[in-house]
C-alpha atoms as a PDB file:
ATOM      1  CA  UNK A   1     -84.498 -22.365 -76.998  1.00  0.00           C
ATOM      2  CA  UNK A   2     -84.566 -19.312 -74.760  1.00  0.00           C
ATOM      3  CA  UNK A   3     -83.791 -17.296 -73.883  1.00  0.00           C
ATOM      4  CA  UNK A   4     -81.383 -15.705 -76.471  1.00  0.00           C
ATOM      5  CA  UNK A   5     -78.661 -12.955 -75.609  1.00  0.00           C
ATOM      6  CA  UNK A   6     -79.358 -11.435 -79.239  1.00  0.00           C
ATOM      7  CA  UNK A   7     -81.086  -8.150 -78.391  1.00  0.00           C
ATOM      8  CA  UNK A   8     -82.378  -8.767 -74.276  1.00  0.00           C
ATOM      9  CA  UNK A   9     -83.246  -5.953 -72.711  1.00  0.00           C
ATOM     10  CA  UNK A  10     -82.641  -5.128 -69.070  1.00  0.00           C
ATOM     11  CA  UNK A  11     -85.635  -6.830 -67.496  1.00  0.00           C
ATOM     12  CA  UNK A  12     -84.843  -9.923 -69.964  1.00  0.00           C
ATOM     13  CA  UNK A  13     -81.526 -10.208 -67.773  1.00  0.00           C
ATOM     14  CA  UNK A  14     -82.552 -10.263 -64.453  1.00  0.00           C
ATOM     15  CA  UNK A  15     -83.857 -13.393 -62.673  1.00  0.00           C
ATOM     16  CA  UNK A  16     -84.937 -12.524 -58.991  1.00  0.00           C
ATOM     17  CA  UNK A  17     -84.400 -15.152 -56.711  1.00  0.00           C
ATOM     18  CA  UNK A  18     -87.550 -16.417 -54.721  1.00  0.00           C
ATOM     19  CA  UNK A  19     -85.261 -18.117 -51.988  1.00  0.00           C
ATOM     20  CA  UNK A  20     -88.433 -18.472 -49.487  1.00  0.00           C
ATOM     21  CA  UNK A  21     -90.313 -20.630 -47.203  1.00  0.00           C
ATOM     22  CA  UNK A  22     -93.143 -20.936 -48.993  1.00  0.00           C
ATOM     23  CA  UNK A  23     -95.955 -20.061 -51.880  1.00  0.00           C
ATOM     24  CA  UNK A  24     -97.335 -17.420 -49.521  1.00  0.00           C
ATOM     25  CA  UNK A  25     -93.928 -15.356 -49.253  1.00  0.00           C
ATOM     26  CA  UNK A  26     -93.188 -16.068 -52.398  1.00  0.00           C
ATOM     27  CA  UNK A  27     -96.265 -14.300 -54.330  1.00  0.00           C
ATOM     28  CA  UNK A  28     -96.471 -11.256 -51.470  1.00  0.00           C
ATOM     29  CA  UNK A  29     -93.271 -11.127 -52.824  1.00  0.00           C
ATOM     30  CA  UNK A  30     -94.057 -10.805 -56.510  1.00  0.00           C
ATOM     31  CA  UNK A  31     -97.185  -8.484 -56.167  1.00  0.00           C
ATOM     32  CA  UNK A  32     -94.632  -6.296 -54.686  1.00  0.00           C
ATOM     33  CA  UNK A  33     -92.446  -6.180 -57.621  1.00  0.00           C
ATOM     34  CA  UNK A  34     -95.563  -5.545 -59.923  1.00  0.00           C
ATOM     35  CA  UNK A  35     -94.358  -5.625 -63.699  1.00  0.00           C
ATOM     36  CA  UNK A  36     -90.533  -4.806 -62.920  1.00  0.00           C
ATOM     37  CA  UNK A  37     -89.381  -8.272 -63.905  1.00  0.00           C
ATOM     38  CA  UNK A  38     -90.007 -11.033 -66.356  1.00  0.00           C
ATOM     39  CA  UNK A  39     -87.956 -13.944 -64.687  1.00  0.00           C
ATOM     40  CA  UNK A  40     -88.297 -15.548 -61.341  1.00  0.00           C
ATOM     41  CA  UNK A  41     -86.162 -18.324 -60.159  1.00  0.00           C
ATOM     42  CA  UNK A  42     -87.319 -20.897 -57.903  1.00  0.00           C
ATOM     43  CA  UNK A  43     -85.231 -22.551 -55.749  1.00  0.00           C
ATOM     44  CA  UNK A  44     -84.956 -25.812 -53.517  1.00  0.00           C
ATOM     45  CA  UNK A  45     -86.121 -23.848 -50.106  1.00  0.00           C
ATOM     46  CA  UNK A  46     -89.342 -22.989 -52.523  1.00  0.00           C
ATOM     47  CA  UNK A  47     -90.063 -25.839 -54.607  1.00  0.00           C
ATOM     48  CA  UNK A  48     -90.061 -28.178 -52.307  1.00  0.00           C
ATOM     49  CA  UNK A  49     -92.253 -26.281 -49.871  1.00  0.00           C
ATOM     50  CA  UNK A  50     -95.220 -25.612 -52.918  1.00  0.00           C
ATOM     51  CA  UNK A  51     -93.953 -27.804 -55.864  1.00  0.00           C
ATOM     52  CA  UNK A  52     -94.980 -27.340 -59.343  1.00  0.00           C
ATOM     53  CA  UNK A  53     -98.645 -25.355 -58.285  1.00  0.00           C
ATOM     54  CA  UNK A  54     -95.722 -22.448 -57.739  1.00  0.00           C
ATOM     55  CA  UNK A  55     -94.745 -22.861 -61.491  1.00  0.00           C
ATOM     56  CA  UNK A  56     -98.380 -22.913 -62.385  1.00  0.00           C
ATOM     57  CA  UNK A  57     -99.090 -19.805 -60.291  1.00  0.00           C
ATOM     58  CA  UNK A  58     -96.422 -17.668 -61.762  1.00  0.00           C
ATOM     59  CA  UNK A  59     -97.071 -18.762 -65.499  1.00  0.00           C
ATOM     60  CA  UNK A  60    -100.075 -17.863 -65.219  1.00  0.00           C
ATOM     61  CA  UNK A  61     -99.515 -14.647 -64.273  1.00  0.00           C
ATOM     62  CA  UNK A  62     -96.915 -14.392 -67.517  1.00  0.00           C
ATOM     63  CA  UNK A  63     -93.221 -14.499 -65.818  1.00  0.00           C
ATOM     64  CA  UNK A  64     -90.723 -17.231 -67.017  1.00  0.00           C
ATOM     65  CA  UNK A  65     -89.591 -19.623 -63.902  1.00  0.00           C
ATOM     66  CA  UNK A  66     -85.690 -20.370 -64.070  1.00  0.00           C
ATOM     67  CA  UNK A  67     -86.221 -23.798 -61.687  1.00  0.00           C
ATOM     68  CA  UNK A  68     -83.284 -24.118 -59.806  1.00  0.00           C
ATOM     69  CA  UNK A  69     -82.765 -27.783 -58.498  1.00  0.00           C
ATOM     70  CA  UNK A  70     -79.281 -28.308 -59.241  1.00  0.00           C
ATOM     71  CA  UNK A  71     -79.972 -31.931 -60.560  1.00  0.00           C
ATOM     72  CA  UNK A  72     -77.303 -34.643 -59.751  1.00  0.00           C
ATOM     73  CA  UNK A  73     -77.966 -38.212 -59.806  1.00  0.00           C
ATOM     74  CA  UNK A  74     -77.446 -40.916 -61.867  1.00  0.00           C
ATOM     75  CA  UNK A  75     -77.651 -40.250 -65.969  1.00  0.00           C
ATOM     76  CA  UNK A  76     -81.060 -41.811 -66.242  1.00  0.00           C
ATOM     77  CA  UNK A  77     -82.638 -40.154 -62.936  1.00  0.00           C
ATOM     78  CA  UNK A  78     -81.647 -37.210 -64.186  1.00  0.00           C
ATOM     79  CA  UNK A  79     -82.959 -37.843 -67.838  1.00  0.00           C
ATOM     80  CA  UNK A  80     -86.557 -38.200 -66.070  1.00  0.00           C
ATOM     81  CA  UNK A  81     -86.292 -35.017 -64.041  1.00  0.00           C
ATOM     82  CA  UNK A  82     -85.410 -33.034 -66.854  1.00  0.00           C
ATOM     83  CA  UNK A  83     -88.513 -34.293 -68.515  1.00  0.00           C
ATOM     84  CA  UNK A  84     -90.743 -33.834 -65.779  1.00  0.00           C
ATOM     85  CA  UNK A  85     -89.434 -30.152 -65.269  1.00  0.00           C
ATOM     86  CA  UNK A  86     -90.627 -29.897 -69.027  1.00  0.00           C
ATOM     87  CA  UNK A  87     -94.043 -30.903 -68.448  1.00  0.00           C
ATOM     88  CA  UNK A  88     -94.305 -28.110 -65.363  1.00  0.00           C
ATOM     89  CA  UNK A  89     -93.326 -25.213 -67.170  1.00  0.00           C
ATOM     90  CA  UNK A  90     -90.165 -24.688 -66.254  1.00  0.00           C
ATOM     91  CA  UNK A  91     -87.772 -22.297 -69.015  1.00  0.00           C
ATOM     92  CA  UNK A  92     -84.787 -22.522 -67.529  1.00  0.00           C
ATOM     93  CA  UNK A  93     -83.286 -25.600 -65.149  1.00  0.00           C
ATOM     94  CA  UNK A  94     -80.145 -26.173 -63.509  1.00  0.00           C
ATOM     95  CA  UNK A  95     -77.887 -29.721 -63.606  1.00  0.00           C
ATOM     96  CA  UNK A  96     -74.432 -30.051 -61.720  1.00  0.00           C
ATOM     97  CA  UNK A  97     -71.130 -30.217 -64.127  1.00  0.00           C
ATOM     98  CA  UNK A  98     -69.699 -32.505 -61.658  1.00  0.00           C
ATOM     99  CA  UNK A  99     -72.307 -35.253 -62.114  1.00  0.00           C
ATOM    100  CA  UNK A 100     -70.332 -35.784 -65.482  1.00  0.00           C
ATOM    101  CA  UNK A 101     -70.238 -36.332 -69.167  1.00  0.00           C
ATOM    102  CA  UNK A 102     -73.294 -39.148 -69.140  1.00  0.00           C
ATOM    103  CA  UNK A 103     -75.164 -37.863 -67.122  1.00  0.00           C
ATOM    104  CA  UNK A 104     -75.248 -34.202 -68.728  1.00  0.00           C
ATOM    105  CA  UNK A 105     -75.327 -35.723 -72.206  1.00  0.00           C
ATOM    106  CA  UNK A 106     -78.488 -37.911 -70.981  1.00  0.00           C
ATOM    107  CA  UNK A 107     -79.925 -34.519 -69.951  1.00  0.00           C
ATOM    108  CA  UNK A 108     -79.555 -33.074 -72.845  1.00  0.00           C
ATOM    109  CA  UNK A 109     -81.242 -35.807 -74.340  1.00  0.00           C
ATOM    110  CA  UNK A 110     -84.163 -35.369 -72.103  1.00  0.00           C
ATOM    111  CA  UNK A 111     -84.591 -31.653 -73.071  1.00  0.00           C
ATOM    112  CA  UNK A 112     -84.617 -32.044 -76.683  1.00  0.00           C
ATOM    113  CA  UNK A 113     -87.529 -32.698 -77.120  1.00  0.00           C
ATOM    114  CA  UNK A 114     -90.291 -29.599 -77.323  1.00  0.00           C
ATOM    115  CA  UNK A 115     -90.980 -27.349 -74.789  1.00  0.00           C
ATOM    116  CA  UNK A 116     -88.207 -28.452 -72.851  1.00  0.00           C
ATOM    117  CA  UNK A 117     -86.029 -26.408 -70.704  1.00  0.00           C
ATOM    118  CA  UNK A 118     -83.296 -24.732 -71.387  1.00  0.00           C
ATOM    119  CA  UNK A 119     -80.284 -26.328 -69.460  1.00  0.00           C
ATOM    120  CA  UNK A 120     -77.647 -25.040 -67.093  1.00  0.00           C
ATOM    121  CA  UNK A 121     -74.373 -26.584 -66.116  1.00  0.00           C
ATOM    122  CA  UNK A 122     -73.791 -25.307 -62.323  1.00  0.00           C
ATOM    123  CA  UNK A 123     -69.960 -25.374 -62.478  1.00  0.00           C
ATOM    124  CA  UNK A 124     -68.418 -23.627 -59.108  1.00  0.00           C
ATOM    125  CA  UNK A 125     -71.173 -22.431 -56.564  1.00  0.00           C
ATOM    126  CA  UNK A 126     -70.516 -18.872 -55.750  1.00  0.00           C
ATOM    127  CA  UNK A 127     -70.246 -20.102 -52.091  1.00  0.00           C
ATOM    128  CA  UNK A 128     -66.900 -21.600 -52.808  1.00  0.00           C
ATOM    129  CA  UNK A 129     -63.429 -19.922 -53.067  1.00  0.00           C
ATOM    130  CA  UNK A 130     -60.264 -22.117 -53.440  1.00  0.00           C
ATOM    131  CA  UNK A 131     -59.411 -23.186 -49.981  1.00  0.00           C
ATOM    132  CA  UNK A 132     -63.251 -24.762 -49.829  1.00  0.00           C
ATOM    133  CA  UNK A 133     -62.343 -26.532 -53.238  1.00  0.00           C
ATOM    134  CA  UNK A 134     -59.032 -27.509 -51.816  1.00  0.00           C
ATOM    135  CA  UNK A 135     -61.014 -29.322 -48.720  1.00  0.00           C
ATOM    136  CA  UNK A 136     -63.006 -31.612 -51.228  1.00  0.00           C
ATOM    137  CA  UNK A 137     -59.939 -32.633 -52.992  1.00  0.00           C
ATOM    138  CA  UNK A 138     -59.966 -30.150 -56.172  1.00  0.00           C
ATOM    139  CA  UNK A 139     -56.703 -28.396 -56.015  1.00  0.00           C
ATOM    140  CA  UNK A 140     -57.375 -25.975 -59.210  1.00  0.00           C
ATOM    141  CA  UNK A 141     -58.264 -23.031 -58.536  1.00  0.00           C
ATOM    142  CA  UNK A 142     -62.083 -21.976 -58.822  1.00  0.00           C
ATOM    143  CA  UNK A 143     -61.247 -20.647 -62.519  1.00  0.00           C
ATOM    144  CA  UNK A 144     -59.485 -23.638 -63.479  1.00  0.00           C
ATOM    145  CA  UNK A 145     -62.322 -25.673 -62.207  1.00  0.00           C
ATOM    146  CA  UNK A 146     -64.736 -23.807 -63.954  1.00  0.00           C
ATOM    147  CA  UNK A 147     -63.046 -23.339 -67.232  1.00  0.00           C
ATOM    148  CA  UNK A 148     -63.050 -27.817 -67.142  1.00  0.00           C
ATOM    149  CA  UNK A 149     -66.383 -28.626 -65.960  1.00  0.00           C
ATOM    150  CA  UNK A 150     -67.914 -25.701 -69.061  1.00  0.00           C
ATOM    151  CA  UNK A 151     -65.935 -27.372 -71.166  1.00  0.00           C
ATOM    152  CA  UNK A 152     -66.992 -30.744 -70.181  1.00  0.00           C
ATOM    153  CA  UNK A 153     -70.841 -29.508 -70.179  1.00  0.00           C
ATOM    154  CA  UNK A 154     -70.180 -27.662 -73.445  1.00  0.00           C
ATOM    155  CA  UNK A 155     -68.896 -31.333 -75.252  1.00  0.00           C
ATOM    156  CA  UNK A 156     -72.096 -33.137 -73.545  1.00  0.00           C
ATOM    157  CA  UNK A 157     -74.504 -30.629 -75.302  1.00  0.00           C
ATOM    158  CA  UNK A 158     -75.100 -28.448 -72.334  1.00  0.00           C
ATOM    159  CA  UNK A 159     -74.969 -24.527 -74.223  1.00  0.00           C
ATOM    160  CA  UNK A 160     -75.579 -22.838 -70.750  1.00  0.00           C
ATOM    161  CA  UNK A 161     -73.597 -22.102 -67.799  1.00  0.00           C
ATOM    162  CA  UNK A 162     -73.550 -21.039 -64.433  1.00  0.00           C
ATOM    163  CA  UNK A 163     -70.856 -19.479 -62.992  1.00  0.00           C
ATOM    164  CA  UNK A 164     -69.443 -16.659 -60.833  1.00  0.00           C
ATOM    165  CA  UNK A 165     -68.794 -13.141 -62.598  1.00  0.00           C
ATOM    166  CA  UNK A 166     -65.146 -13.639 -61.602  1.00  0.00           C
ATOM    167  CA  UNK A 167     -65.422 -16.437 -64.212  1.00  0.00           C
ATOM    168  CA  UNK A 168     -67.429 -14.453 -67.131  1.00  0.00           C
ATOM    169  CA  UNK A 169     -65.346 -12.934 -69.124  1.00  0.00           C
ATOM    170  CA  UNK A 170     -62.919 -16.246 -69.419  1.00  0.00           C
ATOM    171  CA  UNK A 171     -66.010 -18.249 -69.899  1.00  0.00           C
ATOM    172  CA  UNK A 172     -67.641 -15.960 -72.754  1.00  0.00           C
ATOM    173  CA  UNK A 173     -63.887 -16.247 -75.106  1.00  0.00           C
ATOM    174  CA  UNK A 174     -64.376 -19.709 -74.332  1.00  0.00           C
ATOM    175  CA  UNK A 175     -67.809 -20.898 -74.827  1.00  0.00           C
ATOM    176  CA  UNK A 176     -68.781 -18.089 -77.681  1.00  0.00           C
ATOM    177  CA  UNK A 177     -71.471 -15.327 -77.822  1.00  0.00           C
ATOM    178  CA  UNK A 178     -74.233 -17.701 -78.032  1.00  0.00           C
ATOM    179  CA  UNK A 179     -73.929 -19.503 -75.112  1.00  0.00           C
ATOM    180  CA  UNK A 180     -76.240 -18.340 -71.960  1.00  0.00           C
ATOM    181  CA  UNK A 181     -74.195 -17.194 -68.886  1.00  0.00           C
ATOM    182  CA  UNK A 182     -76.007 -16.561 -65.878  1.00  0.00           C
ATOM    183  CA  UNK A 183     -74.175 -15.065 -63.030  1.00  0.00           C
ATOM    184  CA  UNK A 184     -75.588 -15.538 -59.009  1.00  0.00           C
ATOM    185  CA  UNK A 185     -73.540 -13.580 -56.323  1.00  0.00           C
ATOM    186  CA  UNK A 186     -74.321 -10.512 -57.537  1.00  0.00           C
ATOM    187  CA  UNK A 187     -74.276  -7.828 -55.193  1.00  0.00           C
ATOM    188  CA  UNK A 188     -75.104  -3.938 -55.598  1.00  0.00           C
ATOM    189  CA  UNK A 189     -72.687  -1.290 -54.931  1.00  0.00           C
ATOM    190  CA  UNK A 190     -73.103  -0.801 -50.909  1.00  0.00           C
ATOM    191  CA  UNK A 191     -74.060  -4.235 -50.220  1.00  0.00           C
ATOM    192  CA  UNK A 192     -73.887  -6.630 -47.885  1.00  0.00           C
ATOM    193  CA  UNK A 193     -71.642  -9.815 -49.265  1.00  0.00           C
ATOM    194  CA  UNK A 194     -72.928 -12.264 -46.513  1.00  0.00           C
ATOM    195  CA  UNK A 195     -71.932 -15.670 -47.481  1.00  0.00           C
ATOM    196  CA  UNK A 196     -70.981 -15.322 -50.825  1.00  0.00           C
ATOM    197  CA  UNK A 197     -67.477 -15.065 -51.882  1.00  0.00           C
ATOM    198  CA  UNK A 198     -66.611 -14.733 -56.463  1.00  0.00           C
ATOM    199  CA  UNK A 199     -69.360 -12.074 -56.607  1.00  0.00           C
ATOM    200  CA  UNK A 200     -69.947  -8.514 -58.596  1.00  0.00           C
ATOM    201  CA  UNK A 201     -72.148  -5.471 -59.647  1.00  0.00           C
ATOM    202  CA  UNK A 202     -74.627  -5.759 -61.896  1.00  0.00           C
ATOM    203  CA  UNK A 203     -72.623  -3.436 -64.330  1.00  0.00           C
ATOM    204  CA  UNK A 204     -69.752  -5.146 -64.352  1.00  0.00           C
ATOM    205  CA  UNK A 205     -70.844  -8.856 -64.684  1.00  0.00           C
ATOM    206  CA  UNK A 206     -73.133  -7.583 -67.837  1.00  0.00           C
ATOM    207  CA  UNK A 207     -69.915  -5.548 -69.294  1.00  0.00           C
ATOM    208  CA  UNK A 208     -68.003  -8.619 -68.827  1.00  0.00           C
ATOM    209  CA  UNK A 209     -70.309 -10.674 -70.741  1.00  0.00           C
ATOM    210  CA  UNK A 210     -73.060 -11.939 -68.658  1.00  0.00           C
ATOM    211  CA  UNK A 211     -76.431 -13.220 -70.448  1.00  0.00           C
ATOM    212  CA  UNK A 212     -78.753 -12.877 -67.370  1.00  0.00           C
ATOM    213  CA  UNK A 213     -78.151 -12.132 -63.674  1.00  0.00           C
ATOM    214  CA  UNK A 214     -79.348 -13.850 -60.360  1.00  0.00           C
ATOM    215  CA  UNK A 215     -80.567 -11.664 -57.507  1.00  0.00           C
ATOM    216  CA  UNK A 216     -81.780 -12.949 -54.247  1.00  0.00           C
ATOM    217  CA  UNK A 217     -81.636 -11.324 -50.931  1.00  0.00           C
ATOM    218  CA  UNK A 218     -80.672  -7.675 -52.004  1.00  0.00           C
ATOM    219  CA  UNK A 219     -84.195  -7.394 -53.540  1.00  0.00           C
ATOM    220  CA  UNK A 220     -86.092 -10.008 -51.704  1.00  0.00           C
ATOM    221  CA  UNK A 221     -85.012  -8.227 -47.987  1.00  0.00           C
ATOM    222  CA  UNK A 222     -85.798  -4.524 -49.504  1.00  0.00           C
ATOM    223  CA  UNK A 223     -87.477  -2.149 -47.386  1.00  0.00           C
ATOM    224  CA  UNK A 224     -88.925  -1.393 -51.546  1.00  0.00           C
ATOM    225  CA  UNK A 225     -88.628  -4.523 -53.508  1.00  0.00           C
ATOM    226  CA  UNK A 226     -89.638  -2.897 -56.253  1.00  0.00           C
ATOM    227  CA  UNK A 227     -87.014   0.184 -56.195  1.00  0.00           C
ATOM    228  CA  UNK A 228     -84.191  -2.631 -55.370  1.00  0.00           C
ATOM    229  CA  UNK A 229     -85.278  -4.532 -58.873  1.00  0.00           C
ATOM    230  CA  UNK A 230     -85.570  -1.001 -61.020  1.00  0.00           C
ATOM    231  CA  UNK A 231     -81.922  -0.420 -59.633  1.00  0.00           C
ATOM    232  CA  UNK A 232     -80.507  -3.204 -60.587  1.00  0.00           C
ATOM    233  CA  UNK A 233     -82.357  -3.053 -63.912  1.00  0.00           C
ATOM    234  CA  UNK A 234     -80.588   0.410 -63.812  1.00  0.00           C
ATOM    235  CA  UNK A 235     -77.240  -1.215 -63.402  1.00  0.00           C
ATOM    236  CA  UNK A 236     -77.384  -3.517 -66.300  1.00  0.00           C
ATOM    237  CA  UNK A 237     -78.504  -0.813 -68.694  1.00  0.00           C
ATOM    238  CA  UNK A 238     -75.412   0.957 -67.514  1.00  0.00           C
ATOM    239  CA  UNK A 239     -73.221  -2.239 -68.356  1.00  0.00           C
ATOM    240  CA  UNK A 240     -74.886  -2.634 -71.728  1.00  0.00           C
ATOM    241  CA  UNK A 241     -74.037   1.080 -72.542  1.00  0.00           C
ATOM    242  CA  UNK A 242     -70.616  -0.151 -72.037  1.00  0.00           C
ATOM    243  CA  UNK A 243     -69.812  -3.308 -73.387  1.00  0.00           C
ATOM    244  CA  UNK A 244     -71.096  -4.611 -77.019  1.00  0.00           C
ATOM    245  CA  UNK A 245     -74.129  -7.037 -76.908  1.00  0.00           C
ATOM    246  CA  UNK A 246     -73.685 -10.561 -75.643  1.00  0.00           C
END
């Protein structure tokens, strides 16, 4: 199972988000960031423009792919995506909380078996603040909601999470120090927010208990993708030099 948060060093925590058209982008995009980072995470936009020859590509070249699909569907759809995710490459892979208790617990089923992925329960997307939850119908707040559905995913077998870093720290007293936390909406110091709302810096999601982070457009829309990434790597270093290890 992998990754581990015993011991990961800076690069180990970052996952930059290849949120583009196609294969093309995508690997200009990684020549540019040369040996900065380990972990790339492929998203909808991506995989379903190249499909699993973008896996292939960037295995081969010796990064871990964090495949990002956000599976919901019935429990035994599901079971068969997980297991053809397996047989791509994928390390990481990301199932909704909210498709339930079967349906994550057939999941988990799926990805016991060897070389599976690691799984992540999406709980709250970091797009959502409590008046958008309040216009589907959920009328807990975002941490409330989160707190449930990790808890639901937790009791279904499901050891990772994804959440906002406004959630972190509640979700790392809750779910213990082995569980794997990853944390989208992060945003540099100076940034631009755009359209996400629960975010935070690098330093303090990784201070507050963050296992890896999620960075998309603040790298990937660099004039230097490559300086972006090494500040950022920067920025976790200096929230590991103040919080224990997670």
């Amino acid at each position: 199972m992998e990754p581990s948060n015993e011991k990961l060093t800076p690069k180990d925590r970052l996952a930059v988000a290849l949120d583009l058209p196609g294969e093309h982008e995508a690997m200009k995009l990684v020549d540019c960031l040369g040996d900065t980072c380990h972990w790339f995470k492929v998203g909808m936009e991506l995989y379903y423009a190249a499909g699993n020859k973008i896996i292939e590509k960037l295995r081969d070249r010796g990064f871990k792919v964090f495949l990002d699909l956000k599976l919901h569907d019935i429990p035994n759809t599901v079971a068969g995506a997980v297991r053809s995710a397996a047989k791509a490459g994928a390390s990481l892979l990301t199932i909704h909380a909210t498709g339930g208790a079967a349906m994550m617990s057939a999941a988990a089923e799926a990805a016991s078996a060897p070389v599976s992925p690691r799984l992540l329960a999406v709980t709250v997307l970091t797009s959502m603040d409590a008046n958008q939850l309040a216009g589907i119908g959920i009328t807990a707040s975002p941490a409330d909601q989160v707190l449930r559905l990790a808890r639901l995913a937790k009791n279904s077998g499901i050891n990772g999470m994804v959440c906002s870093a406004e959630e972190v720290a509640l979700l790392r007293k809750e779910t213990g120090p082995d569980s794997l936390l990853v944390i989208p909406g992060i945003r540099p110091a100076g940034s631009t927010i755009e359209d996400q709302k629960r975010i935070a810096t690098p330093a303090q999601a990784i201070a507050d208990g963050a296992s890896m982070l999620v960075v998309g457009r603040p790298i990937t829309r660099a004039a230097d993708p490559a300086a972006a990434a090494q500040a950022i790597l920067n920025e976790i270093a200096d929230g590991l030099a103040g919080a224990p290890q997670k």
